[in-house]
Protein backbone atom coordinates (compact mmCIF):
# COMPACT_ATOMS: atom_id res chain seq x y z
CA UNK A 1 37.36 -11.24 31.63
CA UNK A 2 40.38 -9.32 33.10
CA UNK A 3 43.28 -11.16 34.43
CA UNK A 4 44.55 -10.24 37.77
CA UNK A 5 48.19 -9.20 38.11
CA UNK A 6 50.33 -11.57 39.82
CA UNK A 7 51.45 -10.01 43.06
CA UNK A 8 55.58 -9.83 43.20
CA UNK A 9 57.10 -11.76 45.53
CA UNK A 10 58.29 -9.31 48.32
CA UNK A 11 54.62 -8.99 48.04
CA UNK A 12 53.65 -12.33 49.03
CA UNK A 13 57.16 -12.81 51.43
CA UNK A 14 55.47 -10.02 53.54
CA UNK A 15 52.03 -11.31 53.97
CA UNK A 16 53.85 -14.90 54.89
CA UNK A 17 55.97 -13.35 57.53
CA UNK A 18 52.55 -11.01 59.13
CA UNK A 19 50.27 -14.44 58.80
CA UNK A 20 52.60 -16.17 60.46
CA UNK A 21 53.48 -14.04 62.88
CA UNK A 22 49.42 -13.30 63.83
CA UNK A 23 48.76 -17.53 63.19
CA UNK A 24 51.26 -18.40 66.07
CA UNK A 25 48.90 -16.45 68.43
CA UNK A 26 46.47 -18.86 68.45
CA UNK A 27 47.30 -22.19 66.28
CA UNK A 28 47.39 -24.92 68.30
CA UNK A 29 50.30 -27.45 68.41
CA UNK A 30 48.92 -29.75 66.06
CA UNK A 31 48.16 -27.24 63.42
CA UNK A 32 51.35 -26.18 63.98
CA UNK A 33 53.12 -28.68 63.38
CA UNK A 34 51.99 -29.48 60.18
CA UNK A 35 53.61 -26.93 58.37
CA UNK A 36 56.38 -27.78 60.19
CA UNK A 37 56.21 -30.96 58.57
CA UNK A 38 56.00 -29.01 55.16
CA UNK A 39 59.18 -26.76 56.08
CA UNK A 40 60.99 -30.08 56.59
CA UNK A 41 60.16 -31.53 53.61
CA UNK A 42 61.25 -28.87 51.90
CA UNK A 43 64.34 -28.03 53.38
CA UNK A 44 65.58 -31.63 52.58
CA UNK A 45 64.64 -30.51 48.65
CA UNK A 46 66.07 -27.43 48.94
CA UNK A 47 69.54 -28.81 50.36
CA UNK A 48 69.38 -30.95 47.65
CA UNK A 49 69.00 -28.71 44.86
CA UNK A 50 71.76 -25.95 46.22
CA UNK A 51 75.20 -28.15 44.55
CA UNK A 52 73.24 -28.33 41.41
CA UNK A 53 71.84 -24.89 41.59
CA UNK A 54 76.17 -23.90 41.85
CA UNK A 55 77.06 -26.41 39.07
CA UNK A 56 74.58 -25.21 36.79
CA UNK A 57 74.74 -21.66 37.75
CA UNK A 58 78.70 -21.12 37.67
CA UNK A 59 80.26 -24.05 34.95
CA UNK A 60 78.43 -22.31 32.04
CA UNK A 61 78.94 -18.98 33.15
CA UNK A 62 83.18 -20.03 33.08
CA UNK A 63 82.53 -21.40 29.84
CA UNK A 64 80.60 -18.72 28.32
CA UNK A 65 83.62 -16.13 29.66
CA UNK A 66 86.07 -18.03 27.97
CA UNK A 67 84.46 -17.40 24.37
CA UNK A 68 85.96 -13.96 24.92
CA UNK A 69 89.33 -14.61 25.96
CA UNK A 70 91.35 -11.75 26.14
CA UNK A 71 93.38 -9.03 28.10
CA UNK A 72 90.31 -7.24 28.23
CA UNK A 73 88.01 -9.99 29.73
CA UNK A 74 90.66 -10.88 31.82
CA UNK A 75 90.87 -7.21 33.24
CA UNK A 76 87.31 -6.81 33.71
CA UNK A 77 86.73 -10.04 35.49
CA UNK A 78 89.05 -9.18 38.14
CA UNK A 79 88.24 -5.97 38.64
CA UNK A 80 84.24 -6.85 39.24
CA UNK A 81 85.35 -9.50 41.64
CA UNK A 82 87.66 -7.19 43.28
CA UNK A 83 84.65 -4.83 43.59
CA UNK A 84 82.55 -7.60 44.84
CA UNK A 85 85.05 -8.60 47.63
CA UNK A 86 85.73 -5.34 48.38
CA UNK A 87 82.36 -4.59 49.50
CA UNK A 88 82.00 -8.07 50.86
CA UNK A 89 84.70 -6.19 53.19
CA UNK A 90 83.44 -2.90 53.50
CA UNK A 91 79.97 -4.57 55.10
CA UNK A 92 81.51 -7.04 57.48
CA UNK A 93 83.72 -4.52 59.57
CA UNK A 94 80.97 -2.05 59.18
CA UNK A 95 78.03 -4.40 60.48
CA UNK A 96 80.67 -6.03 62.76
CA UNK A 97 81.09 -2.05 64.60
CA UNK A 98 77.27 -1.34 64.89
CA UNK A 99 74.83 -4.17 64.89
CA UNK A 100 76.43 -5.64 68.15
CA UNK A 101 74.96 -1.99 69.97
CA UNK A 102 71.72 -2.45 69.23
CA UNK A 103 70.91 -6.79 68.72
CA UNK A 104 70.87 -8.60 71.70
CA UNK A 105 70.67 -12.19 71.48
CA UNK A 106 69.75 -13.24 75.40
CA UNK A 107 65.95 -13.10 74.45
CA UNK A 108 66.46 -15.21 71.25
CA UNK A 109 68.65 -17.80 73.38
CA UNK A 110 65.50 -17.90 76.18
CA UNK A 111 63.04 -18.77 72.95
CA UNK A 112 65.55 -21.12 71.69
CA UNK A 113 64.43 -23.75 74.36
CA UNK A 114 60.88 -23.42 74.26
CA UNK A 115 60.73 -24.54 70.16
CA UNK A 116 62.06 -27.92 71.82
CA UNK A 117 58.03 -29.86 71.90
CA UNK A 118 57.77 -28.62 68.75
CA UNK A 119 58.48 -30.75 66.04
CA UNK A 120 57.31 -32.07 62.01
CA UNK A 121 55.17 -35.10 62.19
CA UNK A 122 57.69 -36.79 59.75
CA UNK A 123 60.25 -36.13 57.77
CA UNK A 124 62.08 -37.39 54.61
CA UNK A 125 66.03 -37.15 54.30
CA UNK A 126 67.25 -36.51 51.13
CA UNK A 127 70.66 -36.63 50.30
CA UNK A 128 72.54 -34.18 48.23
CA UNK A 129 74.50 -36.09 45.63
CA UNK A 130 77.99 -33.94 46.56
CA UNK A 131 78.27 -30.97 48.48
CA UNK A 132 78.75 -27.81 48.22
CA UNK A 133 82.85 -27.26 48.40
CA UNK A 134 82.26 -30.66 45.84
CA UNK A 135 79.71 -28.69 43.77
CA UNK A 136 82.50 -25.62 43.40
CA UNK A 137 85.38 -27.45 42.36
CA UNK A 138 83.69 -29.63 40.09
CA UNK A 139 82.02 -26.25 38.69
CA UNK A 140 85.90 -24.68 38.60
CA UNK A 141 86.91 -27.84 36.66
CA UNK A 142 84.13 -28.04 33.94
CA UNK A 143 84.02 -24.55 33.10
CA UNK A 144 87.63 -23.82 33.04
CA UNK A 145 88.05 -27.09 30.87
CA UNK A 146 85.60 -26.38 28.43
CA UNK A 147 87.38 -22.78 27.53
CA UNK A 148 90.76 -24.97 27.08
CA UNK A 149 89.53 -27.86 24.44
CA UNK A 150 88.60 -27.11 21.50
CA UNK A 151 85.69 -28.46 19.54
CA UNK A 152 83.32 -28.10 17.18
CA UNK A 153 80.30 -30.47 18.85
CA UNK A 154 80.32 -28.71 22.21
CA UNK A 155 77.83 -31.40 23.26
CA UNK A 156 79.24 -30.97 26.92
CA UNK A 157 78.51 -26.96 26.89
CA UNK A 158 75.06 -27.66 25.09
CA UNK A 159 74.29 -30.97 28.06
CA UNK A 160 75.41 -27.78 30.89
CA UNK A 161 73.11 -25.04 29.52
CA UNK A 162 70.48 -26.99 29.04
CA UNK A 163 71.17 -28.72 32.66
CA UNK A 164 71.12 -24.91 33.58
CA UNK A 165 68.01 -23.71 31.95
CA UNK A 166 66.68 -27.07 34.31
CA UNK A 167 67.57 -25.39 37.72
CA UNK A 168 66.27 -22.33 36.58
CA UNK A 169 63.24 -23.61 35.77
CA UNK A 170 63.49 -25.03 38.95
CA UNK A 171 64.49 -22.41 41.02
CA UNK A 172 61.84 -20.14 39.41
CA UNK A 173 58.66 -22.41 39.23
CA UNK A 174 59.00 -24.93 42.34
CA UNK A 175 61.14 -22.85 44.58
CA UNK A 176 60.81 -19.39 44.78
CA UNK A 177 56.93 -20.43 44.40
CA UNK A 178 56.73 -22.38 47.87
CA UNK A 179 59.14 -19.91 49.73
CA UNK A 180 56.81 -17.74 51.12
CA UNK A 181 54.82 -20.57 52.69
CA UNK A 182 57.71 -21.94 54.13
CA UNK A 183 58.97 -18.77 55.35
CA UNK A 184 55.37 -18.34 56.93
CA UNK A 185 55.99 -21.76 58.52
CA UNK A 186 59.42 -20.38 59.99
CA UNK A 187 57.78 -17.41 61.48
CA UNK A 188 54.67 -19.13 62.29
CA UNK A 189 57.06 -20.77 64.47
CA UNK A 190 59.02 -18.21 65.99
CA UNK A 191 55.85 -16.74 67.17
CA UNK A 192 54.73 -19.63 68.71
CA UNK A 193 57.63 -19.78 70.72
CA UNK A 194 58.35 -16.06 71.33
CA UNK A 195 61.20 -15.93 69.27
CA UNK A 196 59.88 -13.46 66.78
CA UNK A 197 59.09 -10.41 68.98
CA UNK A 198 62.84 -9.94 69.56
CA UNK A 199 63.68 -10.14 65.47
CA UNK A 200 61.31 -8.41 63.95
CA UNK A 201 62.46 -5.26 66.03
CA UNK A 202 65.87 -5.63 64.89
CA UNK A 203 64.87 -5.78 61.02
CA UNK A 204 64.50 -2.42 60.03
CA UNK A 205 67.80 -1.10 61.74
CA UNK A 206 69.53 -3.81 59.85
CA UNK A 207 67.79 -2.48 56.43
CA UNK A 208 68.53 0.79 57.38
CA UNK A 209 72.02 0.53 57.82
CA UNK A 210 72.23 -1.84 54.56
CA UNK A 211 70.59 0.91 52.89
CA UNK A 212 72.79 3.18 54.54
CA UNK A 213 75.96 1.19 52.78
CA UNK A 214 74.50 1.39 49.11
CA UNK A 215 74.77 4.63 48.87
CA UNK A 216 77.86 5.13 50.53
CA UNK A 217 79.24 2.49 48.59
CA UNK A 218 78.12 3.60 44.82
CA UNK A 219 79.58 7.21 46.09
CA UNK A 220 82.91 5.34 46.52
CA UNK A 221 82.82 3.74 43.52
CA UNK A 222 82.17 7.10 41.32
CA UNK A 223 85.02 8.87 43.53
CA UNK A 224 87.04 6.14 42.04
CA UNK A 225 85.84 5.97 38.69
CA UNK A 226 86.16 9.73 38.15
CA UNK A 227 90.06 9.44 38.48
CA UNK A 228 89.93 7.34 35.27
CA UNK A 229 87.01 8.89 33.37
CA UNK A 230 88.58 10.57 30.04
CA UNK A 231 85.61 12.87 29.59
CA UNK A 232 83.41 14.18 32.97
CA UNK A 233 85.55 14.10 36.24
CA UNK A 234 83.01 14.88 38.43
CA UNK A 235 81.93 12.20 40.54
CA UNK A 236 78.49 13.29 40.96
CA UNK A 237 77.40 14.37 37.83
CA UNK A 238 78.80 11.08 36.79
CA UNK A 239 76.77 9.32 39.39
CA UNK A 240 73.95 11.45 38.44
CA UNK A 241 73.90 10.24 34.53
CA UNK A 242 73.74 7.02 36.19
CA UNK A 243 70.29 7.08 38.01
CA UNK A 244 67.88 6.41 34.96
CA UNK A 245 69.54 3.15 35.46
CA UNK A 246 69.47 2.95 39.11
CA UNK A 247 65.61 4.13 39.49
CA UNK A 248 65.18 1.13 36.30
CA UNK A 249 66.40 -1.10 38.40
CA UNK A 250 64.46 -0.08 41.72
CA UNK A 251 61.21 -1.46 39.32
CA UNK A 252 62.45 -4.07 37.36
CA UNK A 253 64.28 -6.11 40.04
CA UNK A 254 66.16 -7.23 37.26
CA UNK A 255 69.79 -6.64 35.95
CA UNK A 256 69.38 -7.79 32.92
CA UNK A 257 66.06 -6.24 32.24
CA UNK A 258 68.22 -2.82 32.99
CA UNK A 259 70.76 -3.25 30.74
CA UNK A 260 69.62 -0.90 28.12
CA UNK A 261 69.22 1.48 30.37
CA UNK A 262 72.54 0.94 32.01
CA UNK A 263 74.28 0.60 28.73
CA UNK A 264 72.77 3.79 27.11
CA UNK A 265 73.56 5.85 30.40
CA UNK A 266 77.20 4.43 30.24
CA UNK A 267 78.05 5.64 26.59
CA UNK A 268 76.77 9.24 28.06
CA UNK A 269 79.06 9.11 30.64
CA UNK A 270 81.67 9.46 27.57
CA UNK A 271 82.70 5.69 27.47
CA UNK A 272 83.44 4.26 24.35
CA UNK A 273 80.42 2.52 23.02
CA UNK A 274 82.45 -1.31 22.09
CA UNK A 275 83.87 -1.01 25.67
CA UNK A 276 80.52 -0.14 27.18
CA UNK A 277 78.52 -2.84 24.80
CA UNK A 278 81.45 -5.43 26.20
CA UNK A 279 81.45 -4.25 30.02
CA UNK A 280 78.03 -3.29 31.24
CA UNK A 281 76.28 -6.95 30.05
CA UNK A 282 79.21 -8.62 31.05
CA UNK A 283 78.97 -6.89 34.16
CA UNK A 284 75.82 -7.71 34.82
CA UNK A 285 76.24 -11.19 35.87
CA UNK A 286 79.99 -10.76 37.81
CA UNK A 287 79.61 -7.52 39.45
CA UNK A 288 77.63 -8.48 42.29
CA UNK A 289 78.68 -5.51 44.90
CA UNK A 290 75.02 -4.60 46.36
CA UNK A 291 74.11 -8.22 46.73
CA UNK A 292 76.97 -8.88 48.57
CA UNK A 293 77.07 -5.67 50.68
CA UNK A 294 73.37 -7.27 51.80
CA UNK A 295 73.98 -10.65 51.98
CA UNK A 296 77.30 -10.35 54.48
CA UNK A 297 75.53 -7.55 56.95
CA UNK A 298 72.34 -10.18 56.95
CA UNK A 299 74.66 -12.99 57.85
CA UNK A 300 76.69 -11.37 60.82
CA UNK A 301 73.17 -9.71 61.65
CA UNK A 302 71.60 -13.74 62.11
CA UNK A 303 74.96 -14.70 63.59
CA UNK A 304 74.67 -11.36 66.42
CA UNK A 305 71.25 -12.92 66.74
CA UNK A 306 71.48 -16.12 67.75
CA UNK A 307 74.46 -15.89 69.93
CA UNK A 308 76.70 -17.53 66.90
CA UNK A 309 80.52 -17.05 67.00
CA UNK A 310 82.28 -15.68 64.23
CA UNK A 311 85.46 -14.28 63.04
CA UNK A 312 87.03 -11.93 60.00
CA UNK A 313 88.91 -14.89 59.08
CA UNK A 314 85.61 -16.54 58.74
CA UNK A 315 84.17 -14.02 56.64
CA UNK A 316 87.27 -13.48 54.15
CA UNK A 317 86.59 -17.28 53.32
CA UNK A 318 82.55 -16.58 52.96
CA UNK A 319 83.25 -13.38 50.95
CA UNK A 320 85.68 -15.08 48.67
CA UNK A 321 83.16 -17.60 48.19
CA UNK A 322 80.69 -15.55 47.86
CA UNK A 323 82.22 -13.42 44.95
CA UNK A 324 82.50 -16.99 43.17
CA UNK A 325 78.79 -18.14 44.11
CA UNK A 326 76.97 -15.73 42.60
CA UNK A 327 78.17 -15.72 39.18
CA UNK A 328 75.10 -15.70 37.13
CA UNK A 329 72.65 -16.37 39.66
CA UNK A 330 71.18 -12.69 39.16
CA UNK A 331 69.72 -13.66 35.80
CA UNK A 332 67.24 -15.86 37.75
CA UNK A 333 64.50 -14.51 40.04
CA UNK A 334 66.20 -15.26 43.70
CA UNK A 335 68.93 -16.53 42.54
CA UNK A 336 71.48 -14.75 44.55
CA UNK A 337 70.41 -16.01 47.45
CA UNK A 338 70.00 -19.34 46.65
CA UNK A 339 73.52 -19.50 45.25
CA UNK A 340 74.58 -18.05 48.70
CA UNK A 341 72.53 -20.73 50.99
CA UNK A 342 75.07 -23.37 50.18
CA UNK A 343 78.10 -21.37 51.67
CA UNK A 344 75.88 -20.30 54.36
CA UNK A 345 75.42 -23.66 55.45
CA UNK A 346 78.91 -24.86 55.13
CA UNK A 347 81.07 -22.31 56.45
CA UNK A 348 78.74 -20.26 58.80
CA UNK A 349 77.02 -23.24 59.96
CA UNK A 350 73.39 -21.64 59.22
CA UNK A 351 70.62 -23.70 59.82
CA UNK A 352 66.94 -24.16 58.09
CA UNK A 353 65.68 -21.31 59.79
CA UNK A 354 68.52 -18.95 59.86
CA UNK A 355 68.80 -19.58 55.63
CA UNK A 356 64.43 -18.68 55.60
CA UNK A 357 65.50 -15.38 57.45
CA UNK A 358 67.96 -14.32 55.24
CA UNK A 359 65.53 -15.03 52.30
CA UNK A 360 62.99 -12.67 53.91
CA UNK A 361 65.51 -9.97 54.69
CA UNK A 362 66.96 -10.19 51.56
CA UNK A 363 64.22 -10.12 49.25
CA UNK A 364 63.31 -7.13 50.98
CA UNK A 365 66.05 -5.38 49.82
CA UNK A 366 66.28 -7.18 46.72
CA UNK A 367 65.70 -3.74 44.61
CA UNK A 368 67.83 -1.82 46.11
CA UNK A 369 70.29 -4.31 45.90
CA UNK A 370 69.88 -4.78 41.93
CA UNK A 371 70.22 -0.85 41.62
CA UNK A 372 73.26 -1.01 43.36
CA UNK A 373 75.01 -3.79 41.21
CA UNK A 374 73.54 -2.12 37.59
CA UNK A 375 74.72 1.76 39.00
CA UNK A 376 78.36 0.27 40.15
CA UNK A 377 78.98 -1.40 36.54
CA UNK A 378 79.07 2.13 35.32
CA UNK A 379 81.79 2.86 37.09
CA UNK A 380 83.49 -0.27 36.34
CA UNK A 381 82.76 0.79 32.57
CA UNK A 382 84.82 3.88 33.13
CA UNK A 383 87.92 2.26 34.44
CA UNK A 384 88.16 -0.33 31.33
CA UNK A 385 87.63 2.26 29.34
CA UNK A 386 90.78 4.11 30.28
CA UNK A 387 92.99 1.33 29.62
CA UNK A 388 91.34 -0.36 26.64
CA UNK A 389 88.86 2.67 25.18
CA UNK A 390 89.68 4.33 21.72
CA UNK A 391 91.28 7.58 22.03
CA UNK A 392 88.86 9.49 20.48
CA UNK A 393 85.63 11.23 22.32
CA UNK A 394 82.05 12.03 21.24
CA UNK A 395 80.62 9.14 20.51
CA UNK A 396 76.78 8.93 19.26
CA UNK A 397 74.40 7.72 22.19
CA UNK A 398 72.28 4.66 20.67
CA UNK A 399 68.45 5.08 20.80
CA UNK A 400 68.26 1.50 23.43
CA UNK A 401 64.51 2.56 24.49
């Protein structure tokens, strides 16, 4: 008998957010409310889970750079995070110039009161053992610790990637599962109460624009890169031997899944193949420029919405954050974003409902997103290479299909 394919999950995120937007015309309150009750419930898990998902996300990642000590680590882990912030940058004061033109948050603020009746039939609190400035430090500590002592057991680093395979298991078979019922019971409610009609017509000029940044942004990025390239100084033919890896991206979802790809297309680009193997997979899980380009326009997009205030001073402590959050999260399906909800929560002050809308908008970019991170480590590549590359040129392409 022939096995159905799973359907993807921006699949199933947009049925969630149509059904609930067509349910709320004509569930009544008591239906209604009991997938609010579920949306409760698992909010309370989720908060829970979000200083473990940073503990076991960014300790082990700290621990596994420090295996490589060097100048050249050192080098290329500041330059992806200063890549990371600066399009952290680059999307707040663009967002911050256009989105206020065209998202008005008077009709959300009207809906706002109307949500009021509406309520779970119970709920459960459940604590999170520390939180999430706690989870951070604590991560800082461990991981930086472990690269400093010396042993021969490791028994901590063994207890913290095993503790990290856990949240990824968790993240990818309890979580990312349920999301797109409970982002159906978010909408579900925001069409109940109105509060949907004045979203949902603000979405796709916030992807657009997003969009919009990508590109401009990997452009940048080979403009730069093409000052240090030792070989090809063009930036668009060097942007151009790059797309194989972009457009394996668009359908995997998946930076690691790309690497291959991204490493063969980087030796082309005349970068020297033990810089390249070092950079690009290292890269992979540090150089997080399109997911933050999409995560910071979503955020002062939900903030515009809902009549939140905000400030760049603000933002330079979410970016910097931000750039710390997401180490390794992109080797786990959604786990970008769920490294992000944490920071989301405690220095924007996002709620339940304004964390489910940044899922759905962000998983609806996720793709482009990915293809943006895997094209930009290319460039990357090409400025280690002209500091710590061999001097010599031509070197044979590996056969990585």
């Amino acid at each position: 008998m022939r096995r159905f394919k799973k359907p993807n999950l921006l699949v199933l995120i947009i049925l969630a957010i149509a059904m609930g937007v067509v349910c709320g015309w004509f569930f009544n309150e008591p239906l209604t409310r009991i997938f609010l009750t579920f949306n409760s419930l698992f909010s309370n898990f989720l908060g829970f889970c979000i200083p473990l998902i940073i503990l076991g996300f960014v300790a082990p990642a700290i621990a596994d750079l420090g295996k490589q000590a060097g100048k050249m680590l050192l080098f290329t882990v500041c330059l992806a995070y200063g890549v990371t912030l600066s399009a952290g940058f680059l999307s707040y004061f663009v967002s911050d110039s256009l989105f206020p033109s065209f998202i008005d948050s008077a009709q959300i603020d009207s809906s706002i009161e109307q949500s009021s009746h509406l309520a779970p039939y119970f709920s459960i609190n459940i604590p999170p053992l520390f939180d999430i400035m706690s989870a951070l430090v604590l991560a800082f500590l461990v991981g930086i610790g472990l690269t400093r002592i010396k042993s021969e057991k490791n028994s901590l680093k063994n207890m913290l990637e095993e503790f990290r395979d856990i949240v990824s298991w968790v993240i990818a078979k309890i979580i990312v599962p349920l999301l797109p019922l409970y982002i159906f019971g978010i909408f579900l409610k925001m069409s109940v109460t109105g509060e949907v009609n004045s979203i949902l017509s603000d979405f796709y000029k916030i992807i657009l624009v997003i969009f919009a940044l990508h590109l401009v942004w990997l452009v940048a990025l080979y403009l730069g890169g093409s000052l240090f390239s030792k070989g090809e100084k063009n930036p668009v033919k060097l942007l151009w031997t790059m797309l194989p890896a972009y457009f394996t991206a668009l359908g995997t979802s998946s930076s690691a899944a790309t690497i291959p790809v991204t490493l063969r297309q980087t030796i082309k680009m005349g970068v020297d193949e033990d810089v390249a193997g070092f950079t690009v997979p290292l890269c992979a899980t540090i150089d997080l420029s399109g997911s933050a380009l999409k995560i910071v326009s979503c955020a002062v997009a939900l903030m515009l919405m809902k009549g939140m205030p905000y400030d760049f001073g603000m933002f330079a402590y979410f970016v910097g954050m931000l750039g710390v959050a997401l180490v390794a999260a992109p080797g786990v399906p959604g786990g970008s974003i769920m490294a992000a909800v944490g920071i989301l929560t405690s220095i924007l002050g996002f709620t339940d409902s304004d964390c489910a809308l940044m899922i759905a908008l962000y998983i609806a970019m996720d793709s482009f997103g990915t293809a943006c991170n895997v094209t930009g480590d290319g460039a990357i590549a090409l400025v280690v290479d002209r500091f710590f590359g061999k001097k010599s040129s031509g070197v044979a392409v590996p056969n990585l299909q």
